[in-house]
Protein backbone atom coordinates (compact mmCIF):
# COMPACT_ATOMS: atom_id res chain seq x y z
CA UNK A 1 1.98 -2.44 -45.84
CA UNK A 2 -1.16 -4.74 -46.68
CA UNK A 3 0.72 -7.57 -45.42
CA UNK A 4 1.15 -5.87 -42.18
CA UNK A 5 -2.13 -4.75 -41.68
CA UNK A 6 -3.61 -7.75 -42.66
CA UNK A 7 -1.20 -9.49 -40.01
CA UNK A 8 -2.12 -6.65 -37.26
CA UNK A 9 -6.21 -7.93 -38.09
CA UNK A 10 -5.20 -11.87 -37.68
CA UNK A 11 -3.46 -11.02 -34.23
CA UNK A 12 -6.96 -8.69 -33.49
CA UNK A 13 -8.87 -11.63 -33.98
CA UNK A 14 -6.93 -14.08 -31.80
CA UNK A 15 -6.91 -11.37 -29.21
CA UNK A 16 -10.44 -11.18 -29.35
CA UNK A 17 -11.06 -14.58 -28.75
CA UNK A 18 -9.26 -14.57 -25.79
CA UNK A 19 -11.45 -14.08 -23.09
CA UNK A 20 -9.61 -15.18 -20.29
CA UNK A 21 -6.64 -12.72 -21.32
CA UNK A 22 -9.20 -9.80 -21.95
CA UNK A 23 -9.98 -10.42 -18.56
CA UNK A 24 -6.52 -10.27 -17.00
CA UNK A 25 -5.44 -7.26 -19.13
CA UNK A 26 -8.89 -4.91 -18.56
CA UNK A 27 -10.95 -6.16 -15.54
CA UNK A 28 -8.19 -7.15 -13.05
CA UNK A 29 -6.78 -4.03 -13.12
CA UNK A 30 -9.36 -2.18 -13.14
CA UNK A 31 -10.66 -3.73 -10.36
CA UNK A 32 -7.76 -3.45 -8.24
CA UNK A 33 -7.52 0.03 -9.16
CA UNK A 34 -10.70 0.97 -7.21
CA UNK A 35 -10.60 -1.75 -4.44
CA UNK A 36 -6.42 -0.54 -3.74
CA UNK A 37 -7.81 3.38 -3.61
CA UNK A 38 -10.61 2.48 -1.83
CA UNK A 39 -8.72 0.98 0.53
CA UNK A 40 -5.94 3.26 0.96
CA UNK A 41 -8.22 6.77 0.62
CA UNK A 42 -10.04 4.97 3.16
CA UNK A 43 -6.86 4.80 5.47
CA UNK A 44 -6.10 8.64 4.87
CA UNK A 45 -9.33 9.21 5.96
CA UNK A 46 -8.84 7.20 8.89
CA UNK A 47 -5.91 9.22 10.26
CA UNK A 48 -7.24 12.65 9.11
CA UNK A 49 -10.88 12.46 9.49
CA UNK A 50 -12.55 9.43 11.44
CA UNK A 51 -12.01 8.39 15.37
CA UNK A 52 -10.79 5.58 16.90
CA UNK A 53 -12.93 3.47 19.57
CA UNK A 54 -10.60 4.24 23.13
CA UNK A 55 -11.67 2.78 25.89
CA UNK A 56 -10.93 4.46 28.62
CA UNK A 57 -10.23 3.61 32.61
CA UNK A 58 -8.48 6.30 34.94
CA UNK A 59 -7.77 4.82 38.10
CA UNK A 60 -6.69 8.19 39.70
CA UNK A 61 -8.67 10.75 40.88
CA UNK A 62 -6.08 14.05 40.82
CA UNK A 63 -6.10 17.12 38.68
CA UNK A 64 -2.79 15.62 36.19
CA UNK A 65 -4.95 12.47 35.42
CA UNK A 66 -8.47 14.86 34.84
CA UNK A 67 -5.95 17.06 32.63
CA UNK A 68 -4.49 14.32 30.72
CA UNK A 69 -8.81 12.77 29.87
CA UNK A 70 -9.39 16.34 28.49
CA UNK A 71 -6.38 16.55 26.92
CA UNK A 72 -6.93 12.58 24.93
CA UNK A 73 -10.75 14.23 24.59
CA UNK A 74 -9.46 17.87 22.44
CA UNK A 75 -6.98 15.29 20.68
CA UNK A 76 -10.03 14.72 18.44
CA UNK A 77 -8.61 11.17 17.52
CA UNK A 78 -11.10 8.95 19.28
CA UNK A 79 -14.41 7.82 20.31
CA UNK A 80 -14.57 7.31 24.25
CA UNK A 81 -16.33 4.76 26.27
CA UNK A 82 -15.20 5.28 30.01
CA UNK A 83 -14.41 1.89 32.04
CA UNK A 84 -14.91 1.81 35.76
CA UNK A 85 -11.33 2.57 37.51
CA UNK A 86 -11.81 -0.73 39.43
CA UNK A 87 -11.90 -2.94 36.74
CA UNK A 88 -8.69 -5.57 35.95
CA UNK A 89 -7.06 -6.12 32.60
CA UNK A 90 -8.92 -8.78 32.14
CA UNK A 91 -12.33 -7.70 32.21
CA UNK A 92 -11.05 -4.18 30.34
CA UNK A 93 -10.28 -6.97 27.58
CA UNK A 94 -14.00 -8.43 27.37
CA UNK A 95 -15.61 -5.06 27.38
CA UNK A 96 -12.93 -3.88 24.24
CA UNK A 97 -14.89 -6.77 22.45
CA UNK A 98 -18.07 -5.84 23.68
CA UNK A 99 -17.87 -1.84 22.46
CA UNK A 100 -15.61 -2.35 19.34
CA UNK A 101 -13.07 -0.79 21.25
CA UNK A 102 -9.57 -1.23 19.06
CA UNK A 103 -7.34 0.66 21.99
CA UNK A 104 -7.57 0.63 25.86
CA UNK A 105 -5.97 3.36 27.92
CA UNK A 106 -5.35 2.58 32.03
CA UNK A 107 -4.06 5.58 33.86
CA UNK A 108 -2.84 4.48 36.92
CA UNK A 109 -3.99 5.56 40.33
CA UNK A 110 -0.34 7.26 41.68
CA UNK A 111 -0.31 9.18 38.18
CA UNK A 112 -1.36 12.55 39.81
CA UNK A 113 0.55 12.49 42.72
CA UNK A 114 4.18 11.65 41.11
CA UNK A 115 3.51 14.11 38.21
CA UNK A 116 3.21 16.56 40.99
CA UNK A 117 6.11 15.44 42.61
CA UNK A 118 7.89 14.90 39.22
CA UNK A 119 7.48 19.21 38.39
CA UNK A 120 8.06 20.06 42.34
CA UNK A 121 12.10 18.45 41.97
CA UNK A 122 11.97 19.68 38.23
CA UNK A 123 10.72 23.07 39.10
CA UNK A 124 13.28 23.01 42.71
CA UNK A 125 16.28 22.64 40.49
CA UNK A 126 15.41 24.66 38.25
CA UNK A 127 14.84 27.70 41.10
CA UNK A 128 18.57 26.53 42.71
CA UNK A 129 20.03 27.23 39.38
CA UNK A 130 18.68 30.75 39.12
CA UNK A 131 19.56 31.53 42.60
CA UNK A 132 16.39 32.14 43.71
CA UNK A 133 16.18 28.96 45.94
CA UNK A 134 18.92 28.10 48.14
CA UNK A 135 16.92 25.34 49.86
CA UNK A 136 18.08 22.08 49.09
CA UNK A 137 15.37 20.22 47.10
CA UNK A 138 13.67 17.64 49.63
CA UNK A 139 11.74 14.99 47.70
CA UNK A 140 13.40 12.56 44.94
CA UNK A 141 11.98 11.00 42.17
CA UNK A 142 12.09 8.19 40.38
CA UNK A 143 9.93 7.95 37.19
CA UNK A 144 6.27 8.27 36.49
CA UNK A 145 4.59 5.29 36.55
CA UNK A 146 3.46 4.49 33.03
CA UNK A 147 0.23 4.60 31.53
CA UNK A 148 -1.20 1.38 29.76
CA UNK A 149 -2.43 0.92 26.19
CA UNK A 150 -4.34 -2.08 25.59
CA UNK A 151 -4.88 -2.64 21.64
CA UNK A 152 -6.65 -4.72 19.17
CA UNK A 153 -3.83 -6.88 17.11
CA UNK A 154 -5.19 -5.80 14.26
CA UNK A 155 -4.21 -2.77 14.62
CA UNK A 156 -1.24 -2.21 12.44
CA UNK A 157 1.40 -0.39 13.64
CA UNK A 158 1.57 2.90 11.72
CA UNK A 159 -2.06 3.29 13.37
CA UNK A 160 -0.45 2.58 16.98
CA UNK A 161 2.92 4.73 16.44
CA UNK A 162 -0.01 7.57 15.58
CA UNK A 163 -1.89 7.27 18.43
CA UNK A 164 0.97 6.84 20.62
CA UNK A 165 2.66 10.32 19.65
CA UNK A 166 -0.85 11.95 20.14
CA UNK A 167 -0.99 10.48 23.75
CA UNK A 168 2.81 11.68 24.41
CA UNK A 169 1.75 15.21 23.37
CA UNK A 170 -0.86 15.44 25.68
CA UNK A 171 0.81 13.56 28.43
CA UNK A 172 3.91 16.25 27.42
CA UNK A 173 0.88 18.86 27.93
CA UNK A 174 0.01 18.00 31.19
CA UNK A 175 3.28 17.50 32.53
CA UNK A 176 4.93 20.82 31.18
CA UNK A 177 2.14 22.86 32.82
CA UNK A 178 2.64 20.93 36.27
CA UNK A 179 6.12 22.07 36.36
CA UNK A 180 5.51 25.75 34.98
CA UNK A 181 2.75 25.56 38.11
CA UNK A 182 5.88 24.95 40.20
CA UNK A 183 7.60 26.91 39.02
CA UNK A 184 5.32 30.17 39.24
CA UNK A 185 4.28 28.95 42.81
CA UNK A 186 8.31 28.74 43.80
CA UNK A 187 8.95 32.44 42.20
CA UNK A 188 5.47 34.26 43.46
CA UNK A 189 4.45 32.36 46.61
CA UNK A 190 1.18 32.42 44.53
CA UNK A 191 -1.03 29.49 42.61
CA UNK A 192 -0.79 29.99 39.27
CA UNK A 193 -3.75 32.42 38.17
CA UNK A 194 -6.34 30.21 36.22
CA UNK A 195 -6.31 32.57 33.30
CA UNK A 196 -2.63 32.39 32.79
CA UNK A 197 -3.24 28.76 32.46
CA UNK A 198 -5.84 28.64 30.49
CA UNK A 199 -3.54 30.96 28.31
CA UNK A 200 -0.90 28.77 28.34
CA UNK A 201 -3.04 25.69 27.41
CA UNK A 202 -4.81 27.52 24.42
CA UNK A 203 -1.22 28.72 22.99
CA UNK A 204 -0.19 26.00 20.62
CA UNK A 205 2.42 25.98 17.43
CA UNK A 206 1.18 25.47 13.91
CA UNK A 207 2.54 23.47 11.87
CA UNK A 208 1.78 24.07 8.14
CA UNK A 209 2.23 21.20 5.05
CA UNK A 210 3.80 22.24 1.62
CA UNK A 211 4.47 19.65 -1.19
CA UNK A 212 7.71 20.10 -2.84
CA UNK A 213 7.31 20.28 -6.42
CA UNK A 214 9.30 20.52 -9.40
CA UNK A 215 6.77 22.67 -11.14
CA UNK A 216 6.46 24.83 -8.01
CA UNK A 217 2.55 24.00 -7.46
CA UNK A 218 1.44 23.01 -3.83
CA UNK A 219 -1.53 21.06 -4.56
CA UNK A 220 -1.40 17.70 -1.98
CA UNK A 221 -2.03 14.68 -4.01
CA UNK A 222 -4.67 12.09 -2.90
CA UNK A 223 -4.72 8.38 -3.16
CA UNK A 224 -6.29 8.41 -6.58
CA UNK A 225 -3.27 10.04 -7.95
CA UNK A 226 -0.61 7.26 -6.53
CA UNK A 227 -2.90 3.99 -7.61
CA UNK A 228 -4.11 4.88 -11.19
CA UNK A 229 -0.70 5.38 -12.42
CA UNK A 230 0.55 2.26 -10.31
CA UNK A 231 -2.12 -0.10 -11.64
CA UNK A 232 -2.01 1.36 -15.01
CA UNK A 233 1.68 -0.53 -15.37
CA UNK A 234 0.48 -3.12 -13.83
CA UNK A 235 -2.33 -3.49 -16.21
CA UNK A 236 -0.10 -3.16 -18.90
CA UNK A 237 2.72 -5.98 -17.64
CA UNK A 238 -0.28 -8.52 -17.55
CA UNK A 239 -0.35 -8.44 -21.36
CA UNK A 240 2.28 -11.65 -20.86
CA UNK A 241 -0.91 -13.82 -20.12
CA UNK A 242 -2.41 -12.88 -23.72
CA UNK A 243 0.73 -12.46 -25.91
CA UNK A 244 3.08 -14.77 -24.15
CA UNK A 245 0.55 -17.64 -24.43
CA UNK A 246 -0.06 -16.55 -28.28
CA UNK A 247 3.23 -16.81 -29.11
CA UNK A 248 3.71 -20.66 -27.07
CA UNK A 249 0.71 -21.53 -29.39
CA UNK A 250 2.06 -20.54 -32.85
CA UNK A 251 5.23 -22.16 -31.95
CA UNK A 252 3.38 -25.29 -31.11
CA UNK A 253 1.15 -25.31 -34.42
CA UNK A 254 4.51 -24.82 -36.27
CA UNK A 255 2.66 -21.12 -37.11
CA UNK A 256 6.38 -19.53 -37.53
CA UNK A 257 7.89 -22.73 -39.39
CA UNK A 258 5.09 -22.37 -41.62
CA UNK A 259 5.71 -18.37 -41.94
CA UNK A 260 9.58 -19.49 -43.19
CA UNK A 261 7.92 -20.81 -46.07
CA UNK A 262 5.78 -18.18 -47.46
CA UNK A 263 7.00 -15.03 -49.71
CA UNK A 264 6.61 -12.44 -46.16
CA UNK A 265 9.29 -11.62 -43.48
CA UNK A 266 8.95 -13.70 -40.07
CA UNK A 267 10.10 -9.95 -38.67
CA UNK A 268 6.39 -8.73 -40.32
CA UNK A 269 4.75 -10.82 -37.51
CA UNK A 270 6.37 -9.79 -34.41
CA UNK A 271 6.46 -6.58 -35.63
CA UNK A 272 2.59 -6.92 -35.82
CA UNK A 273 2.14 -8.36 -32.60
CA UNK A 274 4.10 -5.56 -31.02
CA UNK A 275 1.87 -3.05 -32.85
CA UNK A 276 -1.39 -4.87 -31.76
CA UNK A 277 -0.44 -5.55 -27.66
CA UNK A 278 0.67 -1.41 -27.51
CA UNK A 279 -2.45 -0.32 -28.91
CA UNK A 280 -3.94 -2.76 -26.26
CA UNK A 281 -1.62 -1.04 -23.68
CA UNK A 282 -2.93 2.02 -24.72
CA UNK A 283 -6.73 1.62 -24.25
CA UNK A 284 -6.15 -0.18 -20.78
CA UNK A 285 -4.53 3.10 -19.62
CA UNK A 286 -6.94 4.75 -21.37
CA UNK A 287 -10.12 3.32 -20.11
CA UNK A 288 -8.46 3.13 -16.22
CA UNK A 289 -7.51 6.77 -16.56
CA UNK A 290 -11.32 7.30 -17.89
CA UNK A 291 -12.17 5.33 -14.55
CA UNK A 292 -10.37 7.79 -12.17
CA UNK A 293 -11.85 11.13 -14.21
CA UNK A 294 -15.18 10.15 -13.98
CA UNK A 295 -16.52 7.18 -12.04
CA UNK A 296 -14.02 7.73 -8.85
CA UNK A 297 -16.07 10.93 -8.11
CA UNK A 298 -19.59 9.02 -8.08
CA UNK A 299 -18.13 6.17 -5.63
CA UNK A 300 -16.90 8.38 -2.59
CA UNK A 301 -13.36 8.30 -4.14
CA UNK A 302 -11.34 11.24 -5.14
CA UNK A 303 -11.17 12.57 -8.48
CA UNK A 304 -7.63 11.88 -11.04
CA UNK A 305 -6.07 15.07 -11.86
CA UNK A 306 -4.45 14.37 -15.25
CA UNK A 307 -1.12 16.62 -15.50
CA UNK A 308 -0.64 19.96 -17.78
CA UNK A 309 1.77 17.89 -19.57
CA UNK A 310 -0.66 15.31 -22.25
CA UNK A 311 2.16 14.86 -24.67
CA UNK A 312 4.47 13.37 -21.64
CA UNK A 313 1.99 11.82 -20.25
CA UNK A 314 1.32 10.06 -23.65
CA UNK A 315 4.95 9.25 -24.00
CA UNK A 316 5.36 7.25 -20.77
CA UNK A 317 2.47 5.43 -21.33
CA UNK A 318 3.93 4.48 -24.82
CA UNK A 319 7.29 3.64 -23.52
CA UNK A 320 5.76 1.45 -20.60
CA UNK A 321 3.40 -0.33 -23.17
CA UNK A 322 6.12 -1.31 -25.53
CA UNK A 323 8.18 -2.35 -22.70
CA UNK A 324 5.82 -4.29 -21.20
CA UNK A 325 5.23 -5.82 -24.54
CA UNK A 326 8.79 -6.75 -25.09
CA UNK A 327 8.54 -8.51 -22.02
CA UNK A 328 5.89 -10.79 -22.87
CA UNK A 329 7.52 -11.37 -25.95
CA UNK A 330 10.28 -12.81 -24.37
CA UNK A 331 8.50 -14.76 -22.00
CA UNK A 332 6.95 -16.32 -25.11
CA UNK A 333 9.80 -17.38 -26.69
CA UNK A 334 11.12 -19.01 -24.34
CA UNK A 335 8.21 -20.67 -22.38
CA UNK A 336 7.68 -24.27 -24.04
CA UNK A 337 4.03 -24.57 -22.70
CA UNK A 338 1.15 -22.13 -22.10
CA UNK A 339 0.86 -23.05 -18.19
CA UNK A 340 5.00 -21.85 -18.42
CA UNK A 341 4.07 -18.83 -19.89
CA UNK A 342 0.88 -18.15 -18.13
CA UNK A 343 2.90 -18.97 -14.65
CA UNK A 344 6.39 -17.42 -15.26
CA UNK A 345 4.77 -14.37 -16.55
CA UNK A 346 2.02 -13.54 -13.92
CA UNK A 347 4.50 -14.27 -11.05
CA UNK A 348 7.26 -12.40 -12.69
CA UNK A 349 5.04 -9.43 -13.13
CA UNK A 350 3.97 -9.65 -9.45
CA UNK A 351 7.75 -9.78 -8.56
CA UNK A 352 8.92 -7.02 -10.64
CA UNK A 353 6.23 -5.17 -8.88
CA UNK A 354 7.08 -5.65 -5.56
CA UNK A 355 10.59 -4.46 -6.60
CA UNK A 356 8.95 -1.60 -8.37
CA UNK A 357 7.63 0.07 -5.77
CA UNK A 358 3.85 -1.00 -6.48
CA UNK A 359 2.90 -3.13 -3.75
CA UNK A 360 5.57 -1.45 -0.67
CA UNK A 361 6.68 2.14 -1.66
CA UNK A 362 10.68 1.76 -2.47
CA UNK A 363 11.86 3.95 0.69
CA UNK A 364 9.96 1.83 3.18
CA UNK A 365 12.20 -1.62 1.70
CA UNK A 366 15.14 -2.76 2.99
CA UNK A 367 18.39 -1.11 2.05
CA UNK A 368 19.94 -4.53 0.10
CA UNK A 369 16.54 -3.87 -1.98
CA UNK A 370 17.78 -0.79 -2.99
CA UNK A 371 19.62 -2.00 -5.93
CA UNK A 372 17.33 -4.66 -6.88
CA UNK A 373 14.93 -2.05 -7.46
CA UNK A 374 16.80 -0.65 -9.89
CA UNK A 375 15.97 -3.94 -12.75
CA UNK A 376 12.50 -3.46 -12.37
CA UNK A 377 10.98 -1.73 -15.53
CA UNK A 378 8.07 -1.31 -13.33
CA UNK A 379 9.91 0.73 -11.20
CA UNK A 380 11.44 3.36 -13.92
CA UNK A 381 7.79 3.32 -15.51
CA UNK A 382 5.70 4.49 -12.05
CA UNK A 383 8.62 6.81 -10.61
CA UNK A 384 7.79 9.13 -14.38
CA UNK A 385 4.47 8.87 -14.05
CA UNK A 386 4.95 10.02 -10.37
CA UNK A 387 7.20 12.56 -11.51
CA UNK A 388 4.32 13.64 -13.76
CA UNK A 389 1.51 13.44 -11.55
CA UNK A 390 3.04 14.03 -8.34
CA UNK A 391 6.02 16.22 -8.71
CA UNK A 392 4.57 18.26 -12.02
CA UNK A 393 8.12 17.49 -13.56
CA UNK A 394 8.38 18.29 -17.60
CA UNK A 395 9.62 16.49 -19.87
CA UNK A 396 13.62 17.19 -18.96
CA UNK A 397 12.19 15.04 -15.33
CA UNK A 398 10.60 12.61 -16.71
CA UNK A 399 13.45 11.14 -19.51
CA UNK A 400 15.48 11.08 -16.65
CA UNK A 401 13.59 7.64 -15.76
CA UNK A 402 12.68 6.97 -19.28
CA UNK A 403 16.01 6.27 -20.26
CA UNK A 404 16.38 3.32 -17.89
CA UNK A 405 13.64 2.15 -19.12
CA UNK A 406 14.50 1.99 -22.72
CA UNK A 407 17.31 0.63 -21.66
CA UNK A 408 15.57 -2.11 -20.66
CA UNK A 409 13.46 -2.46 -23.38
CA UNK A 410 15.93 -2.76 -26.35
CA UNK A 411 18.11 -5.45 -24.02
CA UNK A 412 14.44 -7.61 -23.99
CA UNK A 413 14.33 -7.11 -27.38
CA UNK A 414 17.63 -8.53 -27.90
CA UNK A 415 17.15 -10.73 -25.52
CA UNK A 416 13.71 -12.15 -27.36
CA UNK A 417 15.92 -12.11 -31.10
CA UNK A 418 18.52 -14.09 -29.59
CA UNK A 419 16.02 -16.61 -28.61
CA UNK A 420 14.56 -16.67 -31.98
CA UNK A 421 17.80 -17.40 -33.40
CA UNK A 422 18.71 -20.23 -31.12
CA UNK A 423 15.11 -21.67 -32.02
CA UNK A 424 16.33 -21.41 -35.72
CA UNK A 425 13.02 -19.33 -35.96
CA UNK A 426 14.35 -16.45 -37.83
């Protein structure tokens, strides 16, 4: 045992002296960890609580086109700077520069009048088939003539799709009430009374959001609670810069020849190392679950809600540090040089996280991805810490993606011992 422990405190040291890996294995991560929730907290809040500039021109002058601005206006989406109907596409293109605008919307001046003619042959058909009509409809129609949107190209398309279904509502809106105006007019002789329309337009369906849990609890989760546990991995995979470049150098210094020489076991060094990178594991998830607890709150960001479950949660982070460990083993006995192991291992950790589901969520990738996914430790280790944090799955939830990753785990350690042998190292 004093052998060990004495080995653990040589490994310490060398650790320590590494600044450069310190760097990549605390301060990278935790850095991305607030910059990627910033970021994507801030997009949540862009769809839920902030406008968008619209710029806004309507070239026609009827009641469907002043129906359809009030409509875009109640949508609550935007900020709206009017544009003078006469104005070309051109000039509507230097004044979205000018006011920050990132969407333009041209209604065009026969809007009105073939909406109205649009729910007149809607609402004459409709009449014919109840028999109330006999008169053959007189007017045809082809299609409305459609409304332009003018946008910024940096406006990604989620952000356009979203705006684009709030315009169809309204324009839906608008055009549903023309033709129930039709209608009534056709069946009573009569405008439609104002107060049955402003009935109508006041009437709309609810539509209420529930989380499906495992544990049954309906709390939404915020962007805090997808990043920490994403970066945490990360963080933890990025040990291969310190402990793969470790192991190139005691290879190189003849370190394990000399170890074949003295009364110890080459196994009591790795077995150290190991030891020493998971307690290292262990503080980086540690001090970037610390971050989301208590400095989120104080930076506009929301707070990380740690799970009921501590003794899973401890558990996943153990199996995803000594995973992550076993891969940087292996990357460090095989590498020849430092550059190979600083290179292969950062860029297969960025890989394997792409894969994983940390950089594009796995049911937005492609469906030959699909299996590909399924090598990724990274992957195995974020969807238990989602089922933890996210679902509120116990501990019969969670194995179900721990296994894989064991899996995976004792095949790098085999993997990393077969390499040793073929080096003649043990």
């Amino acid at each position: 045992m004093y052998k060990l422990w004495a080995t653990i405190w040589k490994d310490i040291t060398i650790l320590t002296r590494d600044r450069v890996g310190l760097i990549f294995m605390f301060a990278m991560p935790i850095i991305l960890a607030i910059v990627i929730t910033a970021t994507q907290n801030s997009t949540f809040e862009l769809v839920n609580n902030n406008k968008i500039n619209l710029l806004l021109c309507n070239r026609d002058t009827g009641l469907a086109a002043r129906e359809l601005v009030n409509g875009i206006e109640k949508a609550d989406m935007f900020h709206i700077s009017k544009a003078e109907k006469s104005m070309e596409e051109t000039a509507l293109e230097t004044l979205m520069n000018k006011k920050d605008a990132l969407v333009t919307l041209i209604i065009p001046a026969e809007f009105s009048h073939k909406l109205k003619i649009l729910a007149d042959v809607t609402a004459g058909k409709a009449l014919k088939e109840f028999g109330v009509n006999d008169e053959p409809v007189k007017e045809t129609f082809d299609s409305l003539p459609p409304i332009q949107m003018l946008y910024n190209p940096v406006l990604q398309s989620s952000f356009r799709q979203s705006i684009s279904g709030a315009l169809q509502s309204v324009m839906q809106m608008v055009q549903t009430k023309q033709i129930l105006q039709s209608l009534y007019a056709g069946l009573n002789n009569t405008p439609m009374p104002d107060s049955l329309q402003q009935e109508f337009s006041g009437s709309k369906m609810q539509i209420e959001e529930f989380p499906v849990t495992k544990s049954g609890n309906n709390s939404i989760p915020n962007a805090t609670q997808h990043n920490i546990p994403a970066w945490t991995i990360f963080a933890m995979f990025f040990v291969v810069i310190s402990l793969g470049s470790s192991i190139v150098r005691e290879k190189s210094s003849g370190s394990f020849l000399r170890l074949k020489t003295l009364p110890t076991n080459f196994n009591l060094a790795l077995i150290s190392k190991q030891v020493t990178y998971l307690i290292v594991t262990l503080l980086q998830a540690l001090v970037i679950f610390l971050i989301g607890i208590f400095l989120f709150p104080h930076i506009g960001l929301p707070a990380l809600a740690l799970p009921p479950g501590i003794s899973n949660l401890f558990l996943i982070t153990v199996s995803c540090g000594i995973c992550a460990v076993s891969f940087a083993i292996c990357i460090g006995i095989f590498a020849q040089t430092q550059e190979q192991a600083n290179g292969i291992g950062a860029v297969s950790v960025v890989l394997l996280a792409a894969l994983g589901g940390l950089l594009v969520p796995t049911f937005a990738m492609p469906a030959s991805f699909q299996y590909l996914i399924k090598i990724s430790p990274l992957h195995w280790g974020l969807e238990a810490y989602y089922t933890l944090f996210l679902e509120g799955g116990g501990l019969n939830h969670i194995v179900l993606n721990l296994l894989p990753l064991w899996a995976i785990t004792i095949l790098l350690q085999l993997i990393a011992y077969a390499g040793l042998k073929k080096k003649s190292l043990v």
